[in-house]
PDB file of N, CA and C in Angstrom:
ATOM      1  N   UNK A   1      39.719  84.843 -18.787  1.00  0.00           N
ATOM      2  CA  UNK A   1      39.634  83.407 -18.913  1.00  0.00           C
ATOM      3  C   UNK A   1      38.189  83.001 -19.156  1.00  0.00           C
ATOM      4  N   UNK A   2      37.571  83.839 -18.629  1.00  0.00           N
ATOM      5  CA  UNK A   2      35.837  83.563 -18.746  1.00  0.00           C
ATOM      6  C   UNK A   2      35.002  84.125 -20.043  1.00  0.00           C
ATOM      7  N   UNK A   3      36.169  84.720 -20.696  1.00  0.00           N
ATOM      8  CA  UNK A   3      35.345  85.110 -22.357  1.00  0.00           C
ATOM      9  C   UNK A   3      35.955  83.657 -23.183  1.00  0.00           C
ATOM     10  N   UNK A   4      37.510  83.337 -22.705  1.00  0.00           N
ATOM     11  CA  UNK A   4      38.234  82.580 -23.623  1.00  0.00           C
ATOM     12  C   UNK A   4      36.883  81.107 -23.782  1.00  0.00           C
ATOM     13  N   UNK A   5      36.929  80.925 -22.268  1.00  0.00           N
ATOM     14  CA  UNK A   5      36.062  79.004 -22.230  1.00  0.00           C
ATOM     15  C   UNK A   5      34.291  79.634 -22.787  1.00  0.00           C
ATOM     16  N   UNK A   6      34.127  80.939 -22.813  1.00  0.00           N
ATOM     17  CA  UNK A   6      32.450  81.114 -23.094  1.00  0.00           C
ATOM     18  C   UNK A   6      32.717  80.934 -24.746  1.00  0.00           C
ATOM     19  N   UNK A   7      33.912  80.873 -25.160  1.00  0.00           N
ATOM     20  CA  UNK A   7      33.919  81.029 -26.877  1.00  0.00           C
ATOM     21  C   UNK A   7      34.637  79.344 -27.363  1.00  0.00           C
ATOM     22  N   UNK A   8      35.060  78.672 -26.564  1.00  0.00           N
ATOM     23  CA  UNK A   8      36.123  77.774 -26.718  1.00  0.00           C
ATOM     24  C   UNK A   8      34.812  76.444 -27.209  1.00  0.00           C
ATOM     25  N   UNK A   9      35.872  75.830 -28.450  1.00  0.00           N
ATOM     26  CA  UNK A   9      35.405  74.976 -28.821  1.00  0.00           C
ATOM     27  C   UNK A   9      35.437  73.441 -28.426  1.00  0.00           C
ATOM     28  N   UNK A  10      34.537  73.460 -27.343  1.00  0.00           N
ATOM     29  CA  UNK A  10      35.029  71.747 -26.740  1.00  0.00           C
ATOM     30  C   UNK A  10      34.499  70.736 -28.215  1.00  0.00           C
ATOM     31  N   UNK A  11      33.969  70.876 -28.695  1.00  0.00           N
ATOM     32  CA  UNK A  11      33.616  69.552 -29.569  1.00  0.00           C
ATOM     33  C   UNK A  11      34.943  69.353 -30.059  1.00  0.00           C
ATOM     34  N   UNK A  12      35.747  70.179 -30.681  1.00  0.00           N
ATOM     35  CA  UNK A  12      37.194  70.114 -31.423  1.00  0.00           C
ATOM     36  C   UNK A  12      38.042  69.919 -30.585  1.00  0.00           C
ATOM     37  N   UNK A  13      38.218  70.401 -29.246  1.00  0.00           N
ATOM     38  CA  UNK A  13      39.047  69.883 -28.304  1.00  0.00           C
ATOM     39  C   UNK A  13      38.800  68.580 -28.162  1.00  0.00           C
ATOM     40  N   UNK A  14      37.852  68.180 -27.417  1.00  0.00           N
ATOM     41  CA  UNK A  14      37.717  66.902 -27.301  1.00  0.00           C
ATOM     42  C   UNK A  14      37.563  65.807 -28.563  1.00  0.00           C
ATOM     43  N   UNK A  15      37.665  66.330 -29.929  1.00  0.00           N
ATOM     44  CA  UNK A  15      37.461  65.428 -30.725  1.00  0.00           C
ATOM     45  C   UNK A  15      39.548  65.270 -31.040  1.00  0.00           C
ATOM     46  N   UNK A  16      40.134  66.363 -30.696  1.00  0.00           N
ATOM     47  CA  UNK A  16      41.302  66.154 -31.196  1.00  0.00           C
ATOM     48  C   UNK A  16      42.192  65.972 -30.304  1.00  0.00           C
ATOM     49  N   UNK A  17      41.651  66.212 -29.014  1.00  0.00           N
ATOM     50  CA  UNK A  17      42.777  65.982 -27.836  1.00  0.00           C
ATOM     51  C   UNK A  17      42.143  64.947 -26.682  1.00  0.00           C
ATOM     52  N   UNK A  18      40.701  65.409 -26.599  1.00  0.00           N
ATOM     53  CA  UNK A  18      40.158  64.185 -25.546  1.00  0.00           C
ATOM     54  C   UNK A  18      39.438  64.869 -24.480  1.00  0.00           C
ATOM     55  N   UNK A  19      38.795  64.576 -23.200  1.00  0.00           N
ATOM     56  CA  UNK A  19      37.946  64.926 -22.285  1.00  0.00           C
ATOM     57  C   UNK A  19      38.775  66.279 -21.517  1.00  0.00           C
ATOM     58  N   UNK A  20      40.071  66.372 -21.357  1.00  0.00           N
ATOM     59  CA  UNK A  20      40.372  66.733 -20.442  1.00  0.00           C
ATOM     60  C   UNK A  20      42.038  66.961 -20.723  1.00  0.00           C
ATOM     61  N   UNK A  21      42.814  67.882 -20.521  1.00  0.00           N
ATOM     62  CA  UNK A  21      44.526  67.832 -20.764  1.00  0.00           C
ATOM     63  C   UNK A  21      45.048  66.702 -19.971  1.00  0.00           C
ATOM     64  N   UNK A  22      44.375  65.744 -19.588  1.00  0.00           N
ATOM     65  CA  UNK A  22      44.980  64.745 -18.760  1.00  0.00           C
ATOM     66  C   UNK A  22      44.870  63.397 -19.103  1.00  0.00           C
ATOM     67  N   UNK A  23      43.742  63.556 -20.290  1.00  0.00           N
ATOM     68  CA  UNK A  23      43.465  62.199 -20.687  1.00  0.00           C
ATOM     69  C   UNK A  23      43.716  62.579 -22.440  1.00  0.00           C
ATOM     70  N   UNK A  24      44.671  61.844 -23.133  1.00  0.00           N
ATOM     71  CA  UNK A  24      44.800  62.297 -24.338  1.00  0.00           C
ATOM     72  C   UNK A  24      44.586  60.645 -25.288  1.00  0.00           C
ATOM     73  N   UNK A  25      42.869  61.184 -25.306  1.00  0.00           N
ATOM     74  CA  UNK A  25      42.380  60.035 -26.407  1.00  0.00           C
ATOM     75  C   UNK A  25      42.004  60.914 -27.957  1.00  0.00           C
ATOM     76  N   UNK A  26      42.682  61.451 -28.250  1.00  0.00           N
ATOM     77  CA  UNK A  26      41.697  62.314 -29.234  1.00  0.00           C
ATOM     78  C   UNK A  26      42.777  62.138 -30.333  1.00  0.00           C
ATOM     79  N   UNK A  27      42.672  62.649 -32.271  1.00  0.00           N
ATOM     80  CA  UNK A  27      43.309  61.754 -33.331  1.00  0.00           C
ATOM     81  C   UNK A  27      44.559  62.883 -33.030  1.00  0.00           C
ATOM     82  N   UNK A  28      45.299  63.740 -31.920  1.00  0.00           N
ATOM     83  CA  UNK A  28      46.525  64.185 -31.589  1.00  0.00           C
ATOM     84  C   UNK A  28      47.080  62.817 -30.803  1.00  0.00           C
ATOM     85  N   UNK A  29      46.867  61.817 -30.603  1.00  0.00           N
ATOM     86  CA  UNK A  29      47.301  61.123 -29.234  1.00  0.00           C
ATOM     87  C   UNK A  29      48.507  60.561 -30.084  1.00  0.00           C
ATOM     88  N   UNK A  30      48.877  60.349 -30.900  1.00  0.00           N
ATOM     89  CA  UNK A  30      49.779  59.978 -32.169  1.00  0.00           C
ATOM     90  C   UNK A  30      50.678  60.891 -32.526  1.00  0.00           C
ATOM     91  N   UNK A  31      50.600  61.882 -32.455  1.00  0.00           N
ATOM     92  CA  UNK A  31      50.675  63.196 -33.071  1.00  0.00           C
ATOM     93  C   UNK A  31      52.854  63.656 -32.727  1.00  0.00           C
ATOM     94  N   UNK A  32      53.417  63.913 -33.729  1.00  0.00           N
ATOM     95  CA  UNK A  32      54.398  64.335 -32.785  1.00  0.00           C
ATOM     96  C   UNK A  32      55.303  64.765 -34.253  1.00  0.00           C
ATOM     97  N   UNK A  33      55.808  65.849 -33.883  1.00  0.00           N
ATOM     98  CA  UNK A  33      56.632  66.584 -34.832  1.00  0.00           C
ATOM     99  C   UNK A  33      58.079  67.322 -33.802  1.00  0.00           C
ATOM    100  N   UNK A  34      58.605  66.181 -33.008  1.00  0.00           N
ATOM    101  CA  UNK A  34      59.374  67.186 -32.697  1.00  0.00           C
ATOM    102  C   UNK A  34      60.549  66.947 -33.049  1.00  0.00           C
ATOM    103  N   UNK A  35      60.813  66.646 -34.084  1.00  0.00           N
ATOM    104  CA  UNK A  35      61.879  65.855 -35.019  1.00  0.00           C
ATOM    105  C   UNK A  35      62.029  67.213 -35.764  1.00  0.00           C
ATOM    106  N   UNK A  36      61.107  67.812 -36.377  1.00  0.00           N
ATOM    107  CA  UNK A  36      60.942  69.007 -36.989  1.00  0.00           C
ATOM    108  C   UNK A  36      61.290  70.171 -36.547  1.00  0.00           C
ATOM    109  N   UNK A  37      61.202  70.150 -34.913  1.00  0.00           N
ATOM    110  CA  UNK A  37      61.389  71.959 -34.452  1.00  0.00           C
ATOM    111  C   UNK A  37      62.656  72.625 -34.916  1.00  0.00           C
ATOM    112  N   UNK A  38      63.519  71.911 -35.068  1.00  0.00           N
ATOM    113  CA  UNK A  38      64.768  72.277 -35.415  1.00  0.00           C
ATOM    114  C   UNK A  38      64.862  72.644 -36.926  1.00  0.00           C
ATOM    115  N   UNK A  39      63.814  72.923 -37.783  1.00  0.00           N
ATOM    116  CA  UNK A  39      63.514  73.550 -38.824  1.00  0.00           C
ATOM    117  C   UNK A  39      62.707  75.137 -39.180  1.00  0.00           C
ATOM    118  N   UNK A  40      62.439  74.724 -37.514  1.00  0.00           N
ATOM    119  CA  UNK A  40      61.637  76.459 -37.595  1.00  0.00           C
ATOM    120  C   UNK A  40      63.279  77.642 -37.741  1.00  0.00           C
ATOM    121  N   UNK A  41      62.443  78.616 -38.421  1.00  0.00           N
ATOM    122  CA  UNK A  41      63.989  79.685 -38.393  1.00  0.00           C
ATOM    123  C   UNK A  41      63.362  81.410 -37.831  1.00  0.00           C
ATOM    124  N   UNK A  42      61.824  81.016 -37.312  1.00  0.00           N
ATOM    125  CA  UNK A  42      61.565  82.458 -36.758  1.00  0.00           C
ATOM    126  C   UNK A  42      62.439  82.343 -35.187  1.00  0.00           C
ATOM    127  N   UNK A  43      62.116  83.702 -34.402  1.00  0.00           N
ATOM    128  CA  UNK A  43      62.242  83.426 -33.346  1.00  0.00           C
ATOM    129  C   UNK A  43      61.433  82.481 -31.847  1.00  0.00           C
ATOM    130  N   UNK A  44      61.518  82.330 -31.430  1.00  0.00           N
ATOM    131  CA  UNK A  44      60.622  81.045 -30.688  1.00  0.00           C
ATOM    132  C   UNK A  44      60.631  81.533 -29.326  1.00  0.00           C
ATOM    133  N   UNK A  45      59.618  82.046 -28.241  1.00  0.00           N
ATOM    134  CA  UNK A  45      59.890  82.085 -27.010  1.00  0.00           C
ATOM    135  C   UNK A  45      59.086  81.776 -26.378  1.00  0.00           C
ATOM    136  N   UNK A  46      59.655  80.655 -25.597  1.00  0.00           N
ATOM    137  CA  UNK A  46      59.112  79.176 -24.864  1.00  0.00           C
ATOM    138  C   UNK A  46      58.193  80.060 -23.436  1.00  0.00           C
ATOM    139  N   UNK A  47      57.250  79.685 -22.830  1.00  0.00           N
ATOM    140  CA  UNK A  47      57.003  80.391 -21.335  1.00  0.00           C
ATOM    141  C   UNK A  47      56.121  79.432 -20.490  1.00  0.00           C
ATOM    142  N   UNK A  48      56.636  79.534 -18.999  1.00  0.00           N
ATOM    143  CA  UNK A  48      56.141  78.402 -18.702  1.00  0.00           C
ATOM    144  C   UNK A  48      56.087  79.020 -17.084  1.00  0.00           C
ATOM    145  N   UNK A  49      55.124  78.618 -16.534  1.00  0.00           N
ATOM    146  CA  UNK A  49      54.984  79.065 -14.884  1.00  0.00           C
ATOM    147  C   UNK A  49      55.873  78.299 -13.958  1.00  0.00           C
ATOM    148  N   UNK A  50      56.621  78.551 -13.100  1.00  0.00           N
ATOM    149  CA  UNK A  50      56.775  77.660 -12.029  1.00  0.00           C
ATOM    150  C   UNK A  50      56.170  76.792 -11.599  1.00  0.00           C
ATOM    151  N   UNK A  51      54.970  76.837 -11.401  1.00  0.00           N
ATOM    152  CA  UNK A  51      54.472  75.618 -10.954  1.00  0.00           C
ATOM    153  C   UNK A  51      53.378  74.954 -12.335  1.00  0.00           C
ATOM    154  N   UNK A  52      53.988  75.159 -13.308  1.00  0.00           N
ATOM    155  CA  UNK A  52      53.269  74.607 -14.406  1.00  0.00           C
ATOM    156  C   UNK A  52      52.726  73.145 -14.877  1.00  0.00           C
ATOM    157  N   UNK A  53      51.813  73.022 -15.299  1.00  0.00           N
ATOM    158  CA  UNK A  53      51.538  71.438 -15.917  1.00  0.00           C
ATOM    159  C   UNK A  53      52.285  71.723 -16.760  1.00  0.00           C
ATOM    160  N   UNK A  54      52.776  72.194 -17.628  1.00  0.00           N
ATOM    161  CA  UNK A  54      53.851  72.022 -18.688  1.00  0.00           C
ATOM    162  C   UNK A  54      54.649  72.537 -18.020  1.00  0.00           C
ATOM    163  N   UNK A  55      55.566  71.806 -17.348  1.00  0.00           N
ATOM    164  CA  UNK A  55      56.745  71.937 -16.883  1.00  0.00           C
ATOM    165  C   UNK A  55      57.580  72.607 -16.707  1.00  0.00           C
ATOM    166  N   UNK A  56      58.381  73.245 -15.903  1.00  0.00           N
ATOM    167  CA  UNK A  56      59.833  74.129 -16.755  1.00  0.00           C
ATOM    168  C   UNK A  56      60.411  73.210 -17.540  1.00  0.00           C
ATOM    169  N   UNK A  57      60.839  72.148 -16.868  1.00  0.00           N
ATOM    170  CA  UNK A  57      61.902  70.901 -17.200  1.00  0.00           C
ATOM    171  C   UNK A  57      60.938  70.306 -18.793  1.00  0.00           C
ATOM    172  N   UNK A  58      60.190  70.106 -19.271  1.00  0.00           N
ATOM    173  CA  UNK A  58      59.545  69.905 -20.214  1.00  0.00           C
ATOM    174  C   UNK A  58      59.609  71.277 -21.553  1.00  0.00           C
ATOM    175  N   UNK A  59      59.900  72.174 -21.096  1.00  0.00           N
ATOM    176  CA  UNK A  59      59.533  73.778 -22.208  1.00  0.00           C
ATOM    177  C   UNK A  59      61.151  73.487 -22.203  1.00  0.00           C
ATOM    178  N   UNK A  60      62.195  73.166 -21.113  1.00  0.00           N
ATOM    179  CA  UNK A  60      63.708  73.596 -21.383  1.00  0.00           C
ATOM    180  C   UNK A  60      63.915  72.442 -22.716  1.00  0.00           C
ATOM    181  N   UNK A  61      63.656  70.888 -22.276  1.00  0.00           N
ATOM    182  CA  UNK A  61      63.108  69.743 -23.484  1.00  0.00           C
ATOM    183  C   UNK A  61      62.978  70.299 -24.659  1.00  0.00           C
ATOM    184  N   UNK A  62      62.257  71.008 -25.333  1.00  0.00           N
ATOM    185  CA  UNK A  62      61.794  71.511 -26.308  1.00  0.00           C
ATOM    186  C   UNK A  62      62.448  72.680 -26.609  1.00  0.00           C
ATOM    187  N   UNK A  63      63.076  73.489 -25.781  1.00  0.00           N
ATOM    188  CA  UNK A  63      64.083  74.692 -26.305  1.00  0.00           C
ATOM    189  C   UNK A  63      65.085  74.292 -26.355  1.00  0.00           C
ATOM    190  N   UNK A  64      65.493  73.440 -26.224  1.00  0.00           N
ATOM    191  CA  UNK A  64      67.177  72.835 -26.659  1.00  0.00           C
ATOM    192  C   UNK A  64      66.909  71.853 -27.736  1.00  0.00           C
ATOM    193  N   UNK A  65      65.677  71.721 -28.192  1.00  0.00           N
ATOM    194  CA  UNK A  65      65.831  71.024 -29.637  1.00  0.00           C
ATOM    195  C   UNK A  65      65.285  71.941 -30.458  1.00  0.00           C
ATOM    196  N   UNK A  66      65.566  73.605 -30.053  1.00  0.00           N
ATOM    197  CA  UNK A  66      65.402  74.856 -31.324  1.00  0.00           C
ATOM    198  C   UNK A  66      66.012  75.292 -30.978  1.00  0.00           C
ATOM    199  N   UNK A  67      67.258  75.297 -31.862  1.00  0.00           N
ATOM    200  CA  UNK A  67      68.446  76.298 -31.723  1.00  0.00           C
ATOM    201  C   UNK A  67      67.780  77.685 -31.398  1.00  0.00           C
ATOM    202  N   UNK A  68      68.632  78.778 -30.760  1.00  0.00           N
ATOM    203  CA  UNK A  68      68.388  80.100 -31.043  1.00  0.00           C
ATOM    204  C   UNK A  68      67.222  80.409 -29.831  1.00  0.00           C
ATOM    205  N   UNK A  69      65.991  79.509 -29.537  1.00  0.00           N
ATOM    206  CA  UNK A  69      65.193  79.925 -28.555  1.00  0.00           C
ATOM    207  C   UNK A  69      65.605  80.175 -27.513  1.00  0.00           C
ATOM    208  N   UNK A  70      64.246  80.803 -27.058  1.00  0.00           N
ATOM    209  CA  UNK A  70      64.555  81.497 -25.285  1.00  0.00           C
ATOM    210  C   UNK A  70      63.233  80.821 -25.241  1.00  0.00           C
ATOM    211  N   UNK A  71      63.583  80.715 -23.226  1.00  0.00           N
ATOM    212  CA  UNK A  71      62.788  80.654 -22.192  1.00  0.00           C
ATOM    213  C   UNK A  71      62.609  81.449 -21.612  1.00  0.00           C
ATOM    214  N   UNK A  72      61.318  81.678 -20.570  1.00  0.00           N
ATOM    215  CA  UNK A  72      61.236  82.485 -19.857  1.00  0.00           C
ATOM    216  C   UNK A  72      60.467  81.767 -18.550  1.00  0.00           C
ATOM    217  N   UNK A  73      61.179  81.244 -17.463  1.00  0.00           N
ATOM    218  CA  UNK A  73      60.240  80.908 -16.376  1.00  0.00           C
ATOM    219  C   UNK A  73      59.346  81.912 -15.537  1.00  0.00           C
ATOM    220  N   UNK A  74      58.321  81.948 -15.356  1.00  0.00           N
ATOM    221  CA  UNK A  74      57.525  82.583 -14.261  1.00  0.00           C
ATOM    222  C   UNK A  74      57.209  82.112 -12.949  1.00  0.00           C
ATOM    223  N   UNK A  75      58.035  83.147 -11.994  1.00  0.00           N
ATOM    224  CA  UNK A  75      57.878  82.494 -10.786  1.00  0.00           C
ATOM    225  C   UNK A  75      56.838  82.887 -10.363  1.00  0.00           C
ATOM    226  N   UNK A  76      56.261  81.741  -9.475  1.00  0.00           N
ATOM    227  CA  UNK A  76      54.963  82.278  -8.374  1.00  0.00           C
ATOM    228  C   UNK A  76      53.944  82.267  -9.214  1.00  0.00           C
ATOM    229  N   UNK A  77      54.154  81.415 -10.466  1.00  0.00           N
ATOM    230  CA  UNK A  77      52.770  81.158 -11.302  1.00  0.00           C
ATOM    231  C   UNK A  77      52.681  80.080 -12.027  1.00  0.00           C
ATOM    232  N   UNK A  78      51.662  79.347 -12.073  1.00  0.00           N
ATOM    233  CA  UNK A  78      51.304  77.929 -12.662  1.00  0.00           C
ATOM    234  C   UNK A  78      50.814  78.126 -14.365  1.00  0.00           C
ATOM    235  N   UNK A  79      50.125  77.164 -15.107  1.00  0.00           N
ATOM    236  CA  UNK A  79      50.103  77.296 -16.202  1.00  0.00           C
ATOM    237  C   UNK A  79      48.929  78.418 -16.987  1.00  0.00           C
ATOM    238  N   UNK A  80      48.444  79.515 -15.671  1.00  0.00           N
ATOM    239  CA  UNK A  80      48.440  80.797 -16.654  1.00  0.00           C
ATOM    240  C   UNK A  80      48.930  81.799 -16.098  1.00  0.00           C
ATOM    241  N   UNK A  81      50.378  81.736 -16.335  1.00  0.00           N
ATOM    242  CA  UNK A  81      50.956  82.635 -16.152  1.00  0.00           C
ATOM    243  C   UNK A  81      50.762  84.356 -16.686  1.00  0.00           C
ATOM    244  N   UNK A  82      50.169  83.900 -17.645  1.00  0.00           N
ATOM    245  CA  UNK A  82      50.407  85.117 -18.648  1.00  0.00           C
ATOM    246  C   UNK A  82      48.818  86.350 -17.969  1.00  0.00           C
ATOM    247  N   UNK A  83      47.994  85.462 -16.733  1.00  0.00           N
ATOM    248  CA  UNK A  83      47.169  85.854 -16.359  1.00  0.00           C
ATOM    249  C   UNK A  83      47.488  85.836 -14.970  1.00  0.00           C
ATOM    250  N   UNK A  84      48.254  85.737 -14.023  1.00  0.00           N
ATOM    251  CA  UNK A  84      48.908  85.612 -12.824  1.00  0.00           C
ATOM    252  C   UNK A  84      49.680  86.759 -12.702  1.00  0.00           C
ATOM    253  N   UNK A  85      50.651  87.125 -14.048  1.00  0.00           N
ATOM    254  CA  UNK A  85      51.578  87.651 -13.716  1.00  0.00           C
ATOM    255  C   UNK A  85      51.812  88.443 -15.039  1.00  0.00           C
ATOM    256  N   UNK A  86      50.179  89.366 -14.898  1.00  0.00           N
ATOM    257  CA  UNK A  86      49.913  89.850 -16.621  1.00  0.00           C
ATOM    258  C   UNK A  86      51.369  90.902 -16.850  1.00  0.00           C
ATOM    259  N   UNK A  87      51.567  92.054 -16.232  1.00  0.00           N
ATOM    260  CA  UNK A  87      53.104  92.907 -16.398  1.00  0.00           C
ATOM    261  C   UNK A  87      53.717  91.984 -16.580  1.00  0.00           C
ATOM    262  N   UNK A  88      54.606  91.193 -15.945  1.00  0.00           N
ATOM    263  CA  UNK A  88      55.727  90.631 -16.372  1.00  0.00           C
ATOM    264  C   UNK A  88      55.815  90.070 -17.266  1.00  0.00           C
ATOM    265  N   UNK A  89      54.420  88.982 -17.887  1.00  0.00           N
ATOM    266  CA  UNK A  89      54.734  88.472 -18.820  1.00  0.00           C
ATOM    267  C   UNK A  89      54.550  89.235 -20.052  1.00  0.00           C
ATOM    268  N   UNK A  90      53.708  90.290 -20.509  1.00  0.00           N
ATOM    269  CA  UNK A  90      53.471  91.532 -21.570  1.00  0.00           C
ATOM    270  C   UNK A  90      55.216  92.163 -21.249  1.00  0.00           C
ATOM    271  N   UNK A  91      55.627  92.810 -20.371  1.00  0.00           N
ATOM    272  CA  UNK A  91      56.801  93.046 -20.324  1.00  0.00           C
ATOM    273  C   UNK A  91      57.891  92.189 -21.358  1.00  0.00           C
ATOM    274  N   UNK A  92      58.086  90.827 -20.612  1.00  0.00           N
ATOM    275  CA  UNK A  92      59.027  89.703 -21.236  1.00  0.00           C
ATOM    276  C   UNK A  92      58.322  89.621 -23.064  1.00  0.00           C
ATOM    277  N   UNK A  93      57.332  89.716 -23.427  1.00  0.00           N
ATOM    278  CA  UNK A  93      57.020  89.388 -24.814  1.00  0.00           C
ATOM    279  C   UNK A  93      57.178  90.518 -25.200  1.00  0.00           C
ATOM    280  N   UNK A  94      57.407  91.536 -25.133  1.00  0.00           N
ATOM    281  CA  UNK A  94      57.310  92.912 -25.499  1.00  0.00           C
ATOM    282  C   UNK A  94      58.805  92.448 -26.098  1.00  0.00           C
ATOM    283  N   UNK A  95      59.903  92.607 -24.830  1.00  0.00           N
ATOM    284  CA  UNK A  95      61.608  92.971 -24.980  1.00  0.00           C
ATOM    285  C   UNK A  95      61.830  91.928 -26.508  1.00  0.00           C
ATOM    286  N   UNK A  96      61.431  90.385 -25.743  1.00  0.00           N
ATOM    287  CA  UNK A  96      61.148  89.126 -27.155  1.00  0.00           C
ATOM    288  C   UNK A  96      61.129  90.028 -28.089  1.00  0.00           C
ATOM    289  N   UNK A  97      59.646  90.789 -28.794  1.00  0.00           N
ATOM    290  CA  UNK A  97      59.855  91.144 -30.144  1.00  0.00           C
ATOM    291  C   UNK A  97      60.324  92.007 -30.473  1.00  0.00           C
ATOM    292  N   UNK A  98      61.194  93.031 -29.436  1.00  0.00           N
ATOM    293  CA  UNK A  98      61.760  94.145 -29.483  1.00  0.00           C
ATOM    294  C   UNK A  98      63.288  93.705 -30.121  1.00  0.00           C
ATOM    295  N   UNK A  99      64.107  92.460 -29.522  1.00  0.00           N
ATOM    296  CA  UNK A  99      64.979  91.880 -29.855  1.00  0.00           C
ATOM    297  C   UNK A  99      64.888  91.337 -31.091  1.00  0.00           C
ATOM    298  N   UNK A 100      63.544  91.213 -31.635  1.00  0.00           N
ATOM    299  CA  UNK A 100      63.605  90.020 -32.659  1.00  0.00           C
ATOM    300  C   UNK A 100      63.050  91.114 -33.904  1.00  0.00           C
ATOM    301  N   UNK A 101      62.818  92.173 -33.951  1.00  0.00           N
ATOM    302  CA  UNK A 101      62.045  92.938 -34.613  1.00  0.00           C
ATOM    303  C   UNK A 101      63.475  93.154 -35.961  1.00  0.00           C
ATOM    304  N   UNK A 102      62.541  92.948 -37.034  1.00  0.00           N
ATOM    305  CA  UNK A 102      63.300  93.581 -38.273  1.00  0.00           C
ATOM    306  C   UNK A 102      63.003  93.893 -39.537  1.00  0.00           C
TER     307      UNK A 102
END
């Protein structure tokens, strides 16, 4: 996490999303395509921590307006899961493209 924010571009974050994931003043605050998801035709797999700022109940929102997707909740982990609960979640994306591979 400490290479990702030593490389991460706040001027573009904050010019397109805003100060902070909590305050959304930036030219995304408008922004919304989810009229569209239901046009994607790869495979899609949603992941979201238990105790996530993006929600379970918010990622399930968005996987029932793409046919065909999966979820994957992570218990006992908030929104970095994928760093909480590095096996399981490399595990779960692994099987994902193992299923989806062609």
């Amino acid at each position: 996490m400490k290479r990702t924010f030593s490389k991460f571009g706040h001027f573009v974050y904050e010019y397109m999303w805003g100060p902070s994931e909590f305050t959304l003043t930036g030219t995304l605050k408008e922004y919304d395509r989810t009229a569209e998801l239901k046009e994607i035709t790869v495979p899609v797999l949603f992941t979201a921590g238990r105790y996530d700022e993006a929600a379970p109940a918010t990622m399930e929102y968005y996987r029932d307006m793409l046919p065909g997707s999966e979820m994957i909740i992570f218990e006992e982990a908030s929104h970095m899961h994928h760093l909480e609960q590095p096996e399981a979640y490399m595990k779960a994306v692994d099987e994902f493209l193992l299923r989806h591979d062609t």
